[in-house]
Structure formats: C-alpha cells, structure tokens
C-alpha atoms as a PDB file:
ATOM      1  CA  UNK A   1       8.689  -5.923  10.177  1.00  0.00           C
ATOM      2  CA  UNK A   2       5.474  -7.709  10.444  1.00  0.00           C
ATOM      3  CA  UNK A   3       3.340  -9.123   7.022  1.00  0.00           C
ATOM      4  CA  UNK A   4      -0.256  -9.936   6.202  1.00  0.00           C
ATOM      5  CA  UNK A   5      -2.047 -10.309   3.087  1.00  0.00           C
ATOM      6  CA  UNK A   6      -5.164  -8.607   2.303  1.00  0.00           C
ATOM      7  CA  UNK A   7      -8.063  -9.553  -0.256  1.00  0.00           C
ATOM      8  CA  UNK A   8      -8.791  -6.637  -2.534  1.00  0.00           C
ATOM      9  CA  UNK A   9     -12.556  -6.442  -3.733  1.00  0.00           C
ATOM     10  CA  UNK A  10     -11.965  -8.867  -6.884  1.00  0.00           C
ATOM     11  CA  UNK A  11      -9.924 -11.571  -4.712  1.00  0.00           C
ATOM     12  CA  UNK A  12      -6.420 -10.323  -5.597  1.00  0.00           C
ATOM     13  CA  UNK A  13      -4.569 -10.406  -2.456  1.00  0.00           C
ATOM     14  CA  UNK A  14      -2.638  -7.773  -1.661  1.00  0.00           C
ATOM     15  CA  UNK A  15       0.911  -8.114   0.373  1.00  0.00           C
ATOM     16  CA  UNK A  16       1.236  -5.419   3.237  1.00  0.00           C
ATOM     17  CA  UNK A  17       3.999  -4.622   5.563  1.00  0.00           C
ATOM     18  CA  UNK A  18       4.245  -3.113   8.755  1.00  0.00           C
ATOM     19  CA  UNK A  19       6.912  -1.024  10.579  1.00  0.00           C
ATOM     20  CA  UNK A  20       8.080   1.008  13.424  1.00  0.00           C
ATOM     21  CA  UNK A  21       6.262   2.266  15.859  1.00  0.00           C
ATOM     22  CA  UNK A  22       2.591   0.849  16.934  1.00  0.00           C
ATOM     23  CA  UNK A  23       1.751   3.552  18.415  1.00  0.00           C
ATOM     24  CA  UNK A  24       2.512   6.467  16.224  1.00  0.00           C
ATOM     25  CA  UNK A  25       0.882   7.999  13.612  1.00  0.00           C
ATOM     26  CA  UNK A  26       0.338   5.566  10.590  1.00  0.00           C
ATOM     27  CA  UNK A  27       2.024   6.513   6.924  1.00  0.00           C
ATOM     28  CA  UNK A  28       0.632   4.212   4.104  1.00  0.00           C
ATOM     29  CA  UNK A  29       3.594   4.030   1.270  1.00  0.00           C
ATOM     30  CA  UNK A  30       2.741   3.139  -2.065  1.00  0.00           C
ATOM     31  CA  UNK A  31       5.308   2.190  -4.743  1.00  0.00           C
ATOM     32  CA  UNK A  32       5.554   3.090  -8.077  1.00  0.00           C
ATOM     33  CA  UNK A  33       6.265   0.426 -10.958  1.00  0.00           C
ATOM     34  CA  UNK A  34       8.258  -1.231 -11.426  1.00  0.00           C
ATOM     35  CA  UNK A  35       9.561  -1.805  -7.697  1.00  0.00           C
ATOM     36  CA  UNK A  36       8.045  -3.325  -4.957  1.00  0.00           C
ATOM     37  CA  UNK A  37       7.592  -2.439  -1.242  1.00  0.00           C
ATOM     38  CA  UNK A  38      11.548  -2.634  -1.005  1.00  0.00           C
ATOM     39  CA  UNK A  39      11.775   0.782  -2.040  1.00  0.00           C
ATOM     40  CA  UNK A  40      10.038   2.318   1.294  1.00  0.00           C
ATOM     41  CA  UNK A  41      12.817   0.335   3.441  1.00  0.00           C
ATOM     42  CA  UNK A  42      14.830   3.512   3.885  1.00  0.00           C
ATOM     43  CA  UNK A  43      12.056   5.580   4.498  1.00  0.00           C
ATOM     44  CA  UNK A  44      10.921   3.546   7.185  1.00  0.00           C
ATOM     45  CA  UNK A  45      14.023   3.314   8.646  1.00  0.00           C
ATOM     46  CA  UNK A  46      13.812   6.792   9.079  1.00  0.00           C
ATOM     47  CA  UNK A  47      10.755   7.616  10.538  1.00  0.00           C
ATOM     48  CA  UNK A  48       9.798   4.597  12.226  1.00  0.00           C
ATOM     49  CA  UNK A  49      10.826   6.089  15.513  1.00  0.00           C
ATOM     50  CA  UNK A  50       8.089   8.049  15.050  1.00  0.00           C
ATOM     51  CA  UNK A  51       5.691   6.791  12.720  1.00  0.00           C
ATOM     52  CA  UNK A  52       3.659   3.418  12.014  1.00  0.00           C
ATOM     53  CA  UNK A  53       5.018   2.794   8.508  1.00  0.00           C
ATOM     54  CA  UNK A  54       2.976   0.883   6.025  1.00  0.00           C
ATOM     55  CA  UNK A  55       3.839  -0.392   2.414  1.00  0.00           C
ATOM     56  CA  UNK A  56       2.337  -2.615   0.285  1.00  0.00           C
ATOM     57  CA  UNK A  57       3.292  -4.492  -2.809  1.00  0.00           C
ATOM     58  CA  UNK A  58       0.439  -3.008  -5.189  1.00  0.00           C
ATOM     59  CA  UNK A  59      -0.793  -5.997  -7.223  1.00  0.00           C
ATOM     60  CA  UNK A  60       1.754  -7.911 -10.344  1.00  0.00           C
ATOM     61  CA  UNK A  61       4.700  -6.537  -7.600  1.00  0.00           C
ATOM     62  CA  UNK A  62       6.600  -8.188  -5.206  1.00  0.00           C
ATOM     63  CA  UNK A  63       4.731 -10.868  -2.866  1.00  0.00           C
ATOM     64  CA  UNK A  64       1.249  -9.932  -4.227  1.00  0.00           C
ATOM     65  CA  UNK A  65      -0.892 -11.874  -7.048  1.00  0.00           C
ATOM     66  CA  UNK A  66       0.058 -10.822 -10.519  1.00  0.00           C
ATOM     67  CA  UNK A  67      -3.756 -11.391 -11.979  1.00  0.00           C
ATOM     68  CA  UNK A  68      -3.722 -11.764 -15.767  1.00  0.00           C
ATOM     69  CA  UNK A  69      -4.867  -9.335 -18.452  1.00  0.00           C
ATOM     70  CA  UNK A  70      -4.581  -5.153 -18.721  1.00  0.00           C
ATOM     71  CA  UNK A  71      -8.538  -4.825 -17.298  1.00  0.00           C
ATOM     72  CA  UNK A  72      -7.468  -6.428 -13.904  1.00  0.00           C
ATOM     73  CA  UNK A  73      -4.736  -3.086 -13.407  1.00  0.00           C
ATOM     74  CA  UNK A  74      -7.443  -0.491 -14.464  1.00  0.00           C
ATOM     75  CA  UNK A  75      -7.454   2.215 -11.651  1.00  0.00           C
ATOM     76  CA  UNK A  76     -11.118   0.548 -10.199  1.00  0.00           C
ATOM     77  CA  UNK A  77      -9.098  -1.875  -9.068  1.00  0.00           C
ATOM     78  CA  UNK A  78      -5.958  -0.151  -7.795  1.00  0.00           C
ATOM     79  CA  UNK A  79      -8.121   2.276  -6.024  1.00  0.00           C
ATOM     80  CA  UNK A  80     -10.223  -0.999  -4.407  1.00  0.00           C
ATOM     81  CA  UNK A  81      -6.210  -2.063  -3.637  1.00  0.00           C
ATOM     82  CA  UNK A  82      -5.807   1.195  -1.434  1.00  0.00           C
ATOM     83  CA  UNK A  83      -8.986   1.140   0.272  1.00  0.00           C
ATOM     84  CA  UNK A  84      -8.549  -2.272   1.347  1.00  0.00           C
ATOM     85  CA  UNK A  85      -4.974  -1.609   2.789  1.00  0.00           C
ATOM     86  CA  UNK A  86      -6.417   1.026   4.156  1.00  0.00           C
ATOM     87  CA  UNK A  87      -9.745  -0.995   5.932  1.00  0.00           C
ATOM     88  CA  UNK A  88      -7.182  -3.666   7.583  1.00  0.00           C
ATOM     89  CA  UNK A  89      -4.609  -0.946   8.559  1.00  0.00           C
ATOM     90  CA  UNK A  90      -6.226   1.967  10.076  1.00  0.00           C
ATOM     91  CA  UNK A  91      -9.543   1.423   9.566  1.00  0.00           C
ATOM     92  CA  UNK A  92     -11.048   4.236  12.374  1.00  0.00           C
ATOM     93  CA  UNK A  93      -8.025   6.539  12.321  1.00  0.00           C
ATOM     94  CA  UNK A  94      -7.045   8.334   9.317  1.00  0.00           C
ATOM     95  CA  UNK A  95      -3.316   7.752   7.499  1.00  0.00           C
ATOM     96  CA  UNK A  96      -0.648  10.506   6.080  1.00  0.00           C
ATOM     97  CA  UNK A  97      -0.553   8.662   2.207  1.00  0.00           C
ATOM     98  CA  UNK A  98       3.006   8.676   0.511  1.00  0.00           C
ATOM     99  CA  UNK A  99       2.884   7.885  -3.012  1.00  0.00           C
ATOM    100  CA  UNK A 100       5.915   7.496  -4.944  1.00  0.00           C
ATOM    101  CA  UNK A 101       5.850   7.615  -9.123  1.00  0.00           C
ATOM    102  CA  UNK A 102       2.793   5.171 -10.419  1.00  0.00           C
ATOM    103  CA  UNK A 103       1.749   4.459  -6.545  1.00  0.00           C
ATOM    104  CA  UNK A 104       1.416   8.851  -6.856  1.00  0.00           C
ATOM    105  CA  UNK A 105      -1.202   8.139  -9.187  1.00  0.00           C
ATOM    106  CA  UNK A 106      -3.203   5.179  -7.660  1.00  0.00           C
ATOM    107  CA  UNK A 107      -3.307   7.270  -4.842  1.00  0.00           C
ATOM    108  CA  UNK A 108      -4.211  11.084  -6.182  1.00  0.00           C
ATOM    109  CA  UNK A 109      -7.089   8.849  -7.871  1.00  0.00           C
ATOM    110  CA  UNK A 110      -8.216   7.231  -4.915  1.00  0.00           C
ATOM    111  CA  UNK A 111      -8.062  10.375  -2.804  1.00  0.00           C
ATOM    112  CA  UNK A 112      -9.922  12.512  -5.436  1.00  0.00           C
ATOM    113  CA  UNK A 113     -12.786  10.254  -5.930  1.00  0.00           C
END
C-alpha cells in the first residue's frame, strides 16, 4: 500500500491510499463515519488482483486533518474532498466510486451535482 496526502480546496489535507494493481481499472472507496480507510482493507484485498483500489480517510477520520467547527463538514466541502482525490488519482481516466454508509452520501452528492 502506497500513501499521499492531498490538499482539498480549503487546505484540509486529505489522506489517500493506494492498492493493488497499477494497471487495472481504478475503484475510489469512500468510508462512512465513523471509520476510517481501514474498513476498505478487505475489499481491496479482494479485488486488487484486478483493480487499482483507492480509499481515503474523508476529513476528522483517520490520518486526515480534523478542521474545527460543523461549517468545515458541510457537503461543499466533502464534495471538494472527492474531486480532489479524484484530480490526483485518475485525473484523465474515469473511476468505478464505492461509497459505503456516510461516504454513500458524499458521493451520490458529488456525482449528482
């Protein structure tokens, strides 16, 4: 597993992980509350034969900044979150999304916008 961290639009950086295979198609996993990237592990354990898998810890989880205050985990900025994952990850190839309880949400929002 490889790591980077990646600025979101208002600073906040973000912790991403990578998996499995390079060369394959590219899932980006996003977590629910309260866990943290941890909860992909078996996921991409599974399909990382044949699939580049991604998680991140959305931000106040796991390795990324916990910013202070409700108005800095308003969906604007969760959705900036994803989009910036997305820019350093794949940003020319499209991904296959996995969202998983509150990390659903983030995501249908992003994706619906």
């Amino acid at each position: 597993m490889t790591s980077r961290v990646v600025a979101s639009t208002d600073g906040t950086k973000i912790a991403v992980h990578e998996s499995g295979n390079t060369d394959g198609p590219t899932i980006v996993a996003v977590h629910g509350f309260p866990d943290s990237h941890h909860v992909w592990d078996g996921v991409a354990a599974e399909l990382g034969d044949r699939f580049r898998v991604v998680s991140y810890d959305v931000r106040g989880a796991g390795d990324s900044d916990k910013p202070r205050g409700r108005r800095a985990y308003q969906q604007e900025h969760l959705t900036a979150d994803l989009v910036a994952v997305l820019d350093a990850v794949s940003p020319d190839e499209p991904v296959h999304l996995l969202g998983h309880d509150w990390g659903s949400l983030q995501s249908w929002d992003a994706v619906s916008d």
